[in-house]
Protein backbone atom coordinates (compact mmCIF):
# COMPACT_ATOMS: atom_id res chain seq x y z
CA UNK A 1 -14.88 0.64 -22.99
CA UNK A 2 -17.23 0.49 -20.21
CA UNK A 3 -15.72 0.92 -16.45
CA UNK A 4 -17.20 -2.35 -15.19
CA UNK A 5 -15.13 -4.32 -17.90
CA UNK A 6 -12.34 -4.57 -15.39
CA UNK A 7 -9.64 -2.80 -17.63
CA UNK A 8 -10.82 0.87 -16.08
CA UNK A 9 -11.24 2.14 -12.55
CA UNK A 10 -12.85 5.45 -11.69
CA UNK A 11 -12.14 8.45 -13.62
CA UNK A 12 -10.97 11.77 -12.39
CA UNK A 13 -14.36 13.20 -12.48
CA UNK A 14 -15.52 10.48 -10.76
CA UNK A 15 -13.17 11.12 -7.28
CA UNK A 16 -14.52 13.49 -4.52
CA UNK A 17 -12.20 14.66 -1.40
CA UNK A 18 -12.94 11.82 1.26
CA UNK A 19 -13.38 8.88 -1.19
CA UNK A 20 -11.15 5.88 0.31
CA UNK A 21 -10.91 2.37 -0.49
CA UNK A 22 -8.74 -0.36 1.28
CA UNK A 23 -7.45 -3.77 0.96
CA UNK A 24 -6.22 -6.06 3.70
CA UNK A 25 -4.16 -9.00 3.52
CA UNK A 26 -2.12 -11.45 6.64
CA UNK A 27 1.46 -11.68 5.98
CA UNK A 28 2.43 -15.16 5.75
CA UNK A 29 6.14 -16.41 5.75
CA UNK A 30 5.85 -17.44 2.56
CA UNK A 31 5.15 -13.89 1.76
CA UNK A 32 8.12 -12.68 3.44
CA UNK A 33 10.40 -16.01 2.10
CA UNK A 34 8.82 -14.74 -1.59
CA UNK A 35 9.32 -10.83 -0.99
CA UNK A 36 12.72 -11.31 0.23
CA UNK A 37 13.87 -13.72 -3.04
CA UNK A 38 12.16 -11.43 -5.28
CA UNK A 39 13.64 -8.08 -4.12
CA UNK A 40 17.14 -10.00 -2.85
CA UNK A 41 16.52 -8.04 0.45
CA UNK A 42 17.34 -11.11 2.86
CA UNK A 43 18.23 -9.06 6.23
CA UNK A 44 18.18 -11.51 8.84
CA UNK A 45 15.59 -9.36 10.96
CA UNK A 46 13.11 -10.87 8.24
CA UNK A 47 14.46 -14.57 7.95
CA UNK A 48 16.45 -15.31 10.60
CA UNK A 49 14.44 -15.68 14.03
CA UNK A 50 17.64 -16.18 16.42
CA UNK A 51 19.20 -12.78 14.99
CA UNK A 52 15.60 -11.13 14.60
CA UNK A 53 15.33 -12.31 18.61
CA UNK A 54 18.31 -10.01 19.44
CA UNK A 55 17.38 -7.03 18.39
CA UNK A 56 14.70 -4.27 19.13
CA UNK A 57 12.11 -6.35 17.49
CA UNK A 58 12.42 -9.40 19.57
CA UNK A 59 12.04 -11.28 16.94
CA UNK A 60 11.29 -11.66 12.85
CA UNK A 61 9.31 -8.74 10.81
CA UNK A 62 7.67 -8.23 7.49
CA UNK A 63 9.55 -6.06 5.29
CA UNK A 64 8.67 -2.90 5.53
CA UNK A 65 8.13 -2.30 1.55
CA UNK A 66 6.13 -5.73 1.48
CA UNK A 67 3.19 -3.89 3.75
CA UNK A 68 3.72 -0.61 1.48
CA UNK A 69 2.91 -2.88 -1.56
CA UNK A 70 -0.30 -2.89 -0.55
CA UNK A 71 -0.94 0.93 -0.72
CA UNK A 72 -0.03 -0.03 -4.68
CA UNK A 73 -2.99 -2.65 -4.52
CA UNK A 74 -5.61 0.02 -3.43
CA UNK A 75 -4.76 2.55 -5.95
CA UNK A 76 -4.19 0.09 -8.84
CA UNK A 77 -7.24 -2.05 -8.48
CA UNK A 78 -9.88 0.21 -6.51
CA UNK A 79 -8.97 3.47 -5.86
CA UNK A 80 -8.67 4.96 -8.47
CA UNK A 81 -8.02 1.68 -9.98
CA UNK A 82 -7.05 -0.05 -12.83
CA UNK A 83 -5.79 2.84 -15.27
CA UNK A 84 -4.26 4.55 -12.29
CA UNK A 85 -0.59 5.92 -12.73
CA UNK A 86 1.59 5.68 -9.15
CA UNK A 87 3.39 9.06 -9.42
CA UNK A 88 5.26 9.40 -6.19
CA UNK A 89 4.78 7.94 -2.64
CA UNK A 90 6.23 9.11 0.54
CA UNK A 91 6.26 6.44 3.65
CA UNK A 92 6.85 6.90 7.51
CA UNK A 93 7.56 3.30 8.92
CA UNK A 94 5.51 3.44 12.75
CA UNK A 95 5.72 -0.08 13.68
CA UNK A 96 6.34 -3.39 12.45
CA UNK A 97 4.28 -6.46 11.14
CA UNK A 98 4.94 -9.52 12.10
CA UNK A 99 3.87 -12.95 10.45
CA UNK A 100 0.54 -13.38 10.92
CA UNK A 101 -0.67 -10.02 11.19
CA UNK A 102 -3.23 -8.48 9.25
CA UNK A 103 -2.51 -5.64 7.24
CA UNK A 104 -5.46 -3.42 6.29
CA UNK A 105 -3.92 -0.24 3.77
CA UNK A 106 -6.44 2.11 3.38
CA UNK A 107 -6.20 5.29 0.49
CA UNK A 108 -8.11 8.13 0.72
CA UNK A 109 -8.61 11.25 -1.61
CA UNK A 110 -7.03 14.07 0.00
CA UNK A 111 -7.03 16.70 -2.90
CA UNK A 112 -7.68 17.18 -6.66
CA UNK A 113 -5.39 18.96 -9.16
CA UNK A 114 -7.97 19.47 -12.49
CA UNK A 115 -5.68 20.67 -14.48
CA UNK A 116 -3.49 17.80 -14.51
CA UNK A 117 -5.92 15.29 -13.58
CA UNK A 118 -3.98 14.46 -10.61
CA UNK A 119 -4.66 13.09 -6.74
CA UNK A 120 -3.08 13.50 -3.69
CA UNK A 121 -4.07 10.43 -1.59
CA UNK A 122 -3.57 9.58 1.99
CA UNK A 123 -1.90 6.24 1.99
CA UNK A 124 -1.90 4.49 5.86
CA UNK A 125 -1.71 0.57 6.65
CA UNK A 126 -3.15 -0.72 9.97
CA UNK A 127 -2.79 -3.76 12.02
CA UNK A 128 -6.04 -3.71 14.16
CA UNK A 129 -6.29 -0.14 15.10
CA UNK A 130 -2.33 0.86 14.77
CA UNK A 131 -0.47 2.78 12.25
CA UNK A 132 1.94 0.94 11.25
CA UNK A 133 2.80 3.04 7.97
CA UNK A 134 1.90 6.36 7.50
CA UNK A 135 2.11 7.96 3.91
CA UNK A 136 0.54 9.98 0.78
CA UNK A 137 0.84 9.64 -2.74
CA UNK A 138 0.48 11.18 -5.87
CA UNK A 139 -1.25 9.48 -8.80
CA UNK A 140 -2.25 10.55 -12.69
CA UNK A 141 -5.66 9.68 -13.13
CA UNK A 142 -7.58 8.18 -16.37
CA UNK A 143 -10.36 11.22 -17.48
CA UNK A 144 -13.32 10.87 -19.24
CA UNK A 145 -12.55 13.73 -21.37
C-alpha cells in the first residue's frame, strides 16, 4: 500500500537520528472529567478544586498519564506513525498541567537498532517552554523490507 494512504507511517529506513515530530493539545475539564471516568482514576487533586486547593498544587491538575497520552499520539500518527508498535516508555513527571494549558509532546529519534528495526525516541511534553514530562521510549518499527 502506498504510505500516503493513511494506514502507514514512515518506515524504519525512512528515520534518521534527530527526526522529531510533535502534537499539542489544551487540556480541557472535560478532558480530565473523561480521562478520569475512563481510567476510574478520580483523585480529588484532579476533580475536586477545594481539596486540589489544599495541597502543594494549590489547586486542580491534569492527570499526569492524560499529558503522557499524547507522547502515544506522536508516535502512532506521525512519528513513526501509523504502523508503529509502543514497546516500552519510561516517564519523569516535572510539573503539572492545569486546565487550560497547552500541552505540546514532542518525539524525537534518539537511536536506531537495524537489526530489530527498533527506535529509541526521546519523548518530552511542554507547556510554553517547561518540561513538564520528561521521557523515552522504545518502539518496533514497520520496514520496507
Amino acid at each position: 500500500m502506498d504510505e500516503r494512504d493513511g494506514l502507514h507511517g514512515l518506515y524504519f529506513e525512512d528515520l534518521e537520528i534527530g527526526l522529531s515530530g510533535s502534537y499539542g493539545k489544551t487540556v480541557t475539564e472535560t478532558d480530565i472529567v473523561m480521562f478520569a471516568g475512563i481510567t476510574g482514576d478520580t483523585n480529588p487533586v484532579h476533580l475536586n478544586q477545594d481539596y486540589a486547593a489544599t495541597t502543594m498544587f494549590e489547586g486542580r491538575i491534569a492527570h499526569g498519564m492524560l499529558s503522557a497520552g499524547f507522547i502515544s499520539t506522536v508516535l502512532g500518527t506521525r512519528l513513526p506513525g501509523p504502523g508503529t508498535i509502543y514497546l516500552s516508555q519510561n516517564l519523569q513527571f516535572k510539573a503539572p498541567v492545569r486546565i487550560g494549558d497547552t500541552v505540546t509532546a514532542r518525539v524525537t529519534v534518539r537511536e536506531l537498532i537495524p537489526a530489530k528495526k527498533r527506535a529509541i525516541m526521546e519523548t518530552n511534553c511542554y507547556v510554553g517552554d517547561r518540561c513538564v514530562i520528561s521521557g523515552e521510549a522504545t518502539v518496533m518499527v514497520p520496514s520496507r523490507a
